[in-house]
Protein backbone atom coordinates (compact mmCIF):
# COMPACT_ATOMS: atom_id res chain seq x y z
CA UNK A 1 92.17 133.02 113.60
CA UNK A 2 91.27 136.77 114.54
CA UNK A 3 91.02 139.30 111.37
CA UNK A 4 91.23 142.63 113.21
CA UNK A 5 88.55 144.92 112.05
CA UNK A 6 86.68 141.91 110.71
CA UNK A 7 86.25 139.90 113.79
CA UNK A 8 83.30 140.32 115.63
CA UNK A 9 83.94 139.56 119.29
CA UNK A 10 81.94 137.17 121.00
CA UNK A 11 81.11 139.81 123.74
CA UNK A 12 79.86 141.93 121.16
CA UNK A 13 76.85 139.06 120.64
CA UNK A 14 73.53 139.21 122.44
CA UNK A 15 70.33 137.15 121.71
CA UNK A 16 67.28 139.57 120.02
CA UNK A 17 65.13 137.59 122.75
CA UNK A 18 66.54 139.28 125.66
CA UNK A 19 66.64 143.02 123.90
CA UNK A 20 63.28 144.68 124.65
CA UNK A 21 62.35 141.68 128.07
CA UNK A 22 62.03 145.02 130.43
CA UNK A 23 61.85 148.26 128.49
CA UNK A 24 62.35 151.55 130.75
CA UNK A 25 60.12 154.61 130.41
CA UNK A 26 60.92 156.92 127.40
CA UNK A 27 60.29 160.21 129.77
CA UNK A 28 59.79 162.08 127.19
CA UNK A 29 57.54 163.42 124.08
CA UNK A 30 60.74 163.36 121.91
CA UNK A 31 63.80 160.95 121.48
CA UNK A 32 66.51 162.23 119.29
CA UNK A 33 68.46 159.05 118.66
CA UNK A 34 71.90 160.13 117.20
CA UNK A 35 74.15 157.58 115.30
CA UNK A 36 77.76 157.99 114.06
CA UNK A 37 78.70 161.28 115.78
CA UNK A 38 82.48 160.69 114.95
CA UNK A 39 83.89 162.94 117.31
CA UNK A 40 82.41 166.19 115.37
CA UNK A 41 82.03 168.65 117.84
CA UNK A 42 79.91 171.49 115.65
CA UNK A 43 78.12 168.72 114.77
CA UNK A 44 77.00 168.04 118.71
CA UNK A 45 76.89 171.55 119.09
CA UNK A 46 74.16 171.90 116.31
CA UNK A 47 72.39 169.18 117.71
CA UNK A 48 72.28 170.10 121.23
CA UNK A 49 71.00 173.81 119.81
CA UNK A 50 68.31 171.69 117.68
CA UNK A 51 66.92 170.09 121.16
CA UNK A 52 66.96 173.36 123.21
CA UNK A 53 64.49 174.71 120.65
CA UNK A 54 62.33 171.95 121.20
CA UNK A 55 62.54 172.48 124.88
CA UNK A 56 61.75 176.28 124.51
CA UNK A 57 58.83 175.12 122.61
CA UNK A 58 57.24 173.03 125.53
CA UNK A 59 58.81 169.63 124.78
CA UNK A 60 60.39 166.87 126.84
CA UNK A 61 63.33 165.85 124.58
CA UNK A 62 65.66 162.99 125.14
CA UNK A 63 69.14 162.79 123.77
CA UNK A 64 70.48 159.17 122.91
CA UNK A 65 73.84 159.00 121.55
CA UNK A 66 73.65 155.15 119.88
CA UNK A 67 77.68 154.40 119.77
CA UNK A 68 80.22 155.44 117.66
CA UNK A 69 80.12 158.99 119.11
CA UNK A 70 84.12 159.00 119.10
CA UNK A 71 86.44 158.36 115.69
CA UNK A 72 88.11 161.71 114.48
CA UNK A 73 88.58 163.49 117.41
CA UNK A 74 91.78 161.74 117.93
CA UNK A 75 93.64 164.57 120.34
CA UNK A 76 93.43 163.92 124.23
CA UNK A 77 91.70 166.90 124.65
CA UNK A 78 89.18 166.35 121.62
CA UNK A 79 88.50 162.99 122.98
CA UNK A 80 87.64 163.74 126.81
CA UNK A 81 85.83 166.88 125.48
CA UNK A 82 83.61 165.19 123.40
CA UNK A 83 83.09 161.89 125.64
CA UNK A 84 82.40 164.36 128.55
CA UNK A 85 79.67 165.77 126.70
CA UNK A 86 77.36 163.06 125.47
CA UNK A 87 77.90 161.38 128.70
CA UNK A 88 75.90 164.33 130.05
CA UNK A 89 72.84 162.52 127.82
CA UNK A 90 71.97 158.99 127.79
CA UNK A 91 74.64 156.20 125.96
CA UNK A 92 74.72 153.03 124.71
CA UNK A 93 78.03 151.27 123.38
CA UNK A 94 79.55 151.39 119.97
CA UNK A 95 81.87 149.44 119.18
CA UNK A 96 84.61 152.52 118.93
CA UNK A 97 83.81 153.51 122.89
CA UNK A 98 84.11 149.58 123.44
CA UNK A 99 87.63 149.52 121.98
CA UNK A 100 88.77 152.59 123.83
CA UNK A 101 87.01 151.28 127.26
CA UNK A 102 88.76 147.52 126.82
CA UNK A 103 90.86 147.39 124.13
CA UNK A 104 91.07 143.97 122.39
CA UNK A 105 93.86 143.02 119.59
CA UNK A 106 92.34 140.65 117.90
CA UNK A 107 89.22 143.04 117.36
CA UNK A 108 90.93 145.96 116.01
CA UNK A 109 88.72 148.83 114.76
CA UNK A 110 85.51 146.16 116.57
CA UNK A 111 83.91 147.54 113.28
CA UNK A 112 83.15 144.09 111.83
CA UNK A 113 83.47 144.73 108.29
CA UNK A 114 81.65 142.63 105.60
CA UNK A 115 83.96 141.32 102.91
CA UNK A 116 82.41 143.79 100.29
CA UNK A 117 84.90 146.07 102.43
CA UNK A 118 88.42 146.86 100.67
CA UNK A 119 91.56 145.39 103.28
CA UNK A 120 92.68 148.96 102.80
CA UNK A 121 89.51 150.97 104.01
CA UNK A 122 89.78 147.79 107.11
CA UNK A 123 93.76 148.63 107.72
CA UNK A 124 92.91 152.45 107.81
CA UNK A 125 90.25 151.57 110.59
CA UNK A 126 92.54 149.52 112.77
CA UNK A 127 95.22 152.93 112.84
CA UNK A 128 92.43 154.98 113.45
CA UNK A 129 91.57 153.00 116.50
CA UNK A 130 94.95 152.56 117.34
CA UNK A 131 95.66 156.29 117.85
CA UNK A 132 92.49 157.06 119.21
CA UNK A 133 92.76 154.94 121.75
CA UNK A 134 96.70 156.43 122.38
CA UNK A 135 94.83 159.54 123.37
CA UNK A 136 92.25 157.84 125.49
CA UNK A 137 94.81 155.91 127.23
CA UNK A 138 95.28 159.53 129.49
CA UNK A 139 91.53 159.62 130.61
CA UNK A 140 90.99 156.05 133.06
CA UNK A 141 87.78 157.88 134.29
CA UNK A 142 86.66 158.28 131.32
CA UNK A 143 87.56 154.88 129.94
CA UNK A 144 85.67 153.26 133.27
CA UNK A 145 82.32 155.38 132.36
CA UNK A 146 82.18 154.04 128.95
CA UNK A 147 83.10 150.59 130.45
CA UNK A 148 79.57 151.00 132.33
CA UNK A 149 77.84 151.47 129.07
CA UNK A 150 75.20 149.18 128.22
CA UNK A 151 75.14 147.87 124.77
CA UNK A 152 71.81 148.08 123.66
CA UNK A 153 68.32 150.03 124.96
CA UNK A 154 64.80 149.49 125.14
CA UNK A 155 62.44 152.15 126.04
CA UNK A 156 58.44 152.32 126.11
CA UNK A 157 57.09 155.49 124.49
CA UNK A 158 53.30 155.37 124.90
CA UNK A 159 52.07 151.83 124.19
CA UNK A 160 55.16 150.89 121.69
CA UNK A 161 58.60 149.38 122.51
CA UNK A 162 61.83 151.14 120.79
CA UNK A 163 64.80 149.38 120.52
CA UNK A 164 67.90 150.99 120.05
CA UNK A 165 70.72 149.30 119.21
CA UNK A 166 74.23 150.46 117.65
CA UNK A 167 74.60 147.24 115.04
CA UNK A 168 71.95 144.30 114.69
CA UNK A 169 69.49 142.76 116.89
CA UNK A 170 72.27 140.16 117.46
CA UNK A 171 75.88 141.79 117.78
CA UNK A 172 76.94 145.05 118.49
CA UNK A 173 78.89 145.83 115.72
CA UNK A 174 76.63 143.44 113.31
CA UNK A 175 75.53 144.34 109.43
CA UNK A 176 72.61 143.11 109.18
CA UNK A 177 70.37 146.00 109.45
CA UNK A 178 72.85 148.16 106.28
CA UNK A 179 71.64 148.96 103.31
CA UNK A 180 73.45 146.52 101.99
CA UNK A 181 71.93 144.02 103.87
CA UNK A 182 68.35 144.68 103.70
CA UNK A 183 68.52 145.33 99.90
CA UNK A 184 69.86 141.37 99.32
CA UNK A 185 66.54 139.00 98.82
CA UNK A 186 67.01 137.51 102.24
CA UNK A 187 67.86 140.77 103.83
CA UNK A 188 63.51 141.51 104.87
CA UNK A 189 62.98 137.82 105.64
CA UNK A 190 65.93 138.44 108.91
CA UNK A 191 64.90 141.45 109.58
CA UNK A 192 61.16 140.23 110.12
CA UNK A 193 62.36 137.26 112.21
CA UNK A 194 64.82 139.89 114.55
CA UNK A 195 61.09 141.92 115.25
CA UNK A 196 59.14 138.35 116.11
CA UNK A 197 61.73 137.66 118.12
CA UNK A 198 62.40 140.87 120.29
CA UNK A 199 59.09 142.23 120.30
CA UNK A 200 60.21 145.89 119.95
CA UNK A 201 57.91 147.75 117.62
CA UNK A 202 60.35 150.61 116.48
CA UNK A 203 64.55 149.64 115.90
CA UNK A 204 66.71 152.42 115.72
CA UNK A 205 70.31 151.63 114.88
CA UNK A 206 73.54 153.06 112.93
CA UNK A 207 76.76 151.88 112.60
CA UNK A 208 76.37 150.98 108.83
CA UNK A 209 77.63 154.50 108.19
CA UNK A 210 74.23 154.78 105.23
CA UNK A 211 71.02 155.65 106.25
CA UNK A 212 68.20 152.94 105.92
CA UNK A 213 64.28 153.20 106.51
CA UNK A 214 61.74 149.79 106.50
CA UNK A 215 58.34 149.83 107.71
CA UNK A 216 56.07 146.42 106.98
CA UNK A 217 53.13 144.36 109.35
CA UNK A 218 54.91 141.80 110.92
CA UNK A 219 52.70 139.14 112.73
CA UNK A 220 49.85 141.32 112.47
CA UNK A 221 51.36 144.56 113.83
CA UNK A 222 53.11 147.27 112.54
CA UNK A 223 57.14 147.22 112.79
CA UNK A 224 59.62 150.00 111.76
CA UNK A 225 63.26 150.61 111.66
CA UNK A 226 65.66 153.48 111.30
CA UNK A 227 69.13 153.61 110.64
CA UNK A 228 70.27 157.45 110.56
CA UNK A 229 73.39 156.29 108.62
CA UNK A 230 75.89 159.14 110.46
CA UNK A 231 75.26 162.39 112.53
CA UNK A 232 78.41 163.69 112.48
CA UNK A 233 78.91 163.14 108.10
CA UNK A 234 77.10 163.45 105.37
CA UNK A 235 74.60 160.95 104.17
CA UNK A 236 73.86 161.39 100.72
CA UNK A 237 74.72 162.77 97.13
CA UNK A 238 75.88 166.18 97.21
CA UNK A 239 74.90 166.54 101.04
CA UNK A 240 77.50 167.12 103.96
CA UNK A 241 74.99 167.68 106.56
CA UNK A 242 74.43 164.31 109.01
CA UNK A 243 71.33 163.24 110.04
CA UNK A 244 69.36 161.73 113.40
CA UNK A 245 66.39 159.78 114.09
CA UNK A 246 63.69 161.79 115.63
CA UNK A 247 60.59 160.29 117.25
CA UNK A 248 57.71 162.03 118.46
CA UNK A 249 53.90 162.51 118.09
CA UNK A 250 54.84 165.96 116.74
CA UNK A 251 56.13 166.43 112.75
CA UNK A 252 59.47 168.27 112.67
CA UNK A 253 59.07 170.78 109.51
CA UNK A 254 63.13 169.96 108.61
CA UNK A 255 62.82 166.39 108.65
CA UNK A 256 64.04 164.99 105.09
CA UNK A 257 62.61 161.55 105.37
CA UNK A 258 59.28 160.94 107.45
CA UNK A 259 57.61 157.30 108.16
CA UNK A 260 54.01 157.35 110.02
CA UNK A 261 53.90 154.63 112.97
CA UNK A 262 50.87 154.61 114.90
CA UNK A 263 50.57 158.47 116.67
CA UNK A 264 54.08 158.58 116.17
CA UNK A 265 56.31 160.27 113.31
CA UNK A 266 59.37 158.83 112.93
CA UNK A 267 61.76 161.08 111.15
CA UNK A 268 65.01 161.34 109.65
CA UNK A 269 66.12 164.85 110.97
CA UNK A 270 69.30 166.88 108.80
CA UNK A 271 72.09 168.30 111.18
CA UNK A 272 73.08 171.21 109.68
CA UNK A 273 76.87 172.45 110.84
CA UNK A 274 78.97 174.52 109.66
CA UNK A 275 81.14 171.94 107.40
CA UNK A 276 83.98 174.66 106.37
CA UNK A 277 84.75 175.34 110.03
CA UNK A 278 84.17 171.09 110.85
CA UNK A 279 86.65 170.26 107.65
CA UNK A 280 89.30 172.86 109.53
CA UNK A 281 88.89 171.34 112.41
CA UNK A 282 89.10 167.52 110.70
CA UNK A 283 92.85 168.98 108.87
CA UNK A 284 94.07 169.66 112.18
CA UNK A 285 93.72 165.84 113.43
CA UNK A 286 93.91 164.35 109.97
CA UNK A 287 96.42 166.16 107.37
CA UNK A 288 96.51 165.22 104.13
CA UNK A 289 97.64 161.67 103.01
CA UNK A 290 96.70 160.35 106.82
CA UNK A 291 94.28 157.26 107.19
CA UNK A 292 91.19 159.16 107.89
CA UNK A 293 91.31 161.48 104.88
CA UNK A 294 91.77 158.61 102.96
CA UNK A 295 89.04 157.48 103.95
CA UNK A 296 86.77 159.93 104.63
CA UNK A 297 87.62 163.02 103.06
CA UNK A 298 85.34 162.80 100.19
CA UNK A 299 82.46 161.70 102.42
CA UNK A 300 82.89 164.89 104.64
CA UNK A 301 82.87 167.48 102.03
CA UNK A 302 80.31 166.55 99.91
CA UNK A 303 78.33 163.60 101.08
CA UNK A 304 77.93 160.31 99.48
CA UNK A 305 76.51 158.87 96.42
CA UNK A 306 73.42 157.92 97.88
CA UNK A 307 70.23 159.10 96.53
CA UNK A 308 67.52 160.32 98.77
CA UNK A 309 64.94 158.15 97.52
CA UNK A 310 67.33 155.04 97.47
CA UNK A 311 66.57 154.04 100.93
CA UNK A 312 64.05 151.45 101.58
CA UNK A 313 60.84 152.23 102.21
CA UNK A 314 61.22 155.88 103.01
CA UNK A 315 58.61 158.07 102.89
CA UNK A 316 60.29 161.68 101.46
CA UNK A 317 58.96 164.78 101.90
């Protein structure tokens, strides 16, 4: 029996085995992998600022939007404007673009919620959804790019392999790389069979909506993973701004969280918008009372109630 918003599609499912079995070049000094985007358009607009600089300071940057880079920006016009835009920069599938490129019933939301998850915050999902893709419905070429999305990408930067994925090394919208997750006993025992098995040396994901770092020797070589939690929101206490996952051999002076790997520095990176004019902007599509400021009012204007140093093995700066 499907439970939309719980269900996790079988075409959502891929084997860790096949992930990282021909990695492409990186082409380029730095990746800024951006999670949870949500449709916040000062929020791309910050970050495509942030990789111009780097660009005007002699760097190769690379822009990788990791799913989920639709959800609030439920308006015809807000949707094509901000799916015309990251398609500009390289993709990969969430499970929102998914459900507005091939809508399936049973999946609703395709978030695949846990059961720590309230019904309510699931049945808010599944409207969301539901009216975003009403406005996508209007866009067919759109719809057809996403459709060509691949789900998951592996990339060779230097000698290393980086994997990035929107939810686990097994499903697109899995949980097994959350917070949640990798804080249960079991959770590091998974997450060191995932890196035997695909052979990446970096994972980058999101779709867990917190951020997560993990770094540990794994069959006698280093292994780390990211998960930026949301770009386009704010990750922790008393913090609105989002945050990405920034590789390169090159410290970023802004980066709030930092992990060493190798020559690389693997950062979480704040993006800093202007949340006054974003919340404006989030009232127009989502008044009062509606299913997204239900949800996620709180969240946008002032963060969560995640503590900085609460997230794995993060080095802070």
């Amino acid at each position: 029996m499907s439970d939309p918003g719980r269900t996790c599609p079988l075409h959502y499912r891929y084997s860790p085995e096949e992930l990282c079995a021909d990695p492409g070049p990186a082409a380029a000094d730095v990746l800024y992998v951006v999670g949870g985007l949500y449709g916040n358009p000062l929020a791309l607009d910050r970050i495509e600022r942030m990789a111009q600089e780097e660009r005007d300071a002699g760097r190769r940057v690379r822009l990788i939007f990791n799913g989920d880079f639709n959800w609030f920006n439920a308006g015809p016009e807000a949707f094509a404007g901000i799916t015309t835009r990251v398609l500009e920069h390289t993709a990969t599938l969430g499970n929102v673009e998914w459900e507005l490129a091939d809508p399936h019933l049973e999946a609703g939301c395709g978030c695949g919620y846990p059961p720590s998850v309230s019904q309510a915050v699931v049945d808010r999902s599944n409207r969301i959804m539901a009216r975003l893709q009403s406005a996508a419905r209007g866009f067919p070429p759109l719809c057809a790019k996403l459709r060509l999305l691949p789900r998951t990408l592996c990339l060779r930067l230097g000698s290393l392999k980086v994997l990035v994925l929107h939810g686990d090394p097994e499903s697109l919208a899995g949980w097994g790389l959350s917070y949640e997750a990798l804080s249960l006993p079991e959770g590091p025992a998974r997450l060191w069979a995932w890196f035997e098995a695909c052979g990446a040396d970096i994972i980058v994901s999101t779709h867990t909506c917190l951020p997560y770092l993990w770094q540990q020797v794994v069959a006698g070589r280093p292994c780390s993973l990211l998960n930026n939690g949301s770009a386009g929101m704010g990750n922790f206490r008393d913090d609105p701004r989002g945050h990405l996952v920034r590789i390169a051999a090159d410290p970023h002076p802004e980066a709030s969280h930092r992990m060493e790997h190798n020559d690389l520095k693997l950062e979480l990176l704040p993006v800093a918008f202007d949340v006054d004019a974003w919340w404006s902007q989030f009232r127009i599509w989502w008044p009062a009372g509606s299913e997204a400021d239900l949800s996620y009012a709180e969240r946008i204007r002032g963060g969560t109630t995640l503590d900085p140093l609460q997230i794995g093995f993060a080095v802070l700066r």
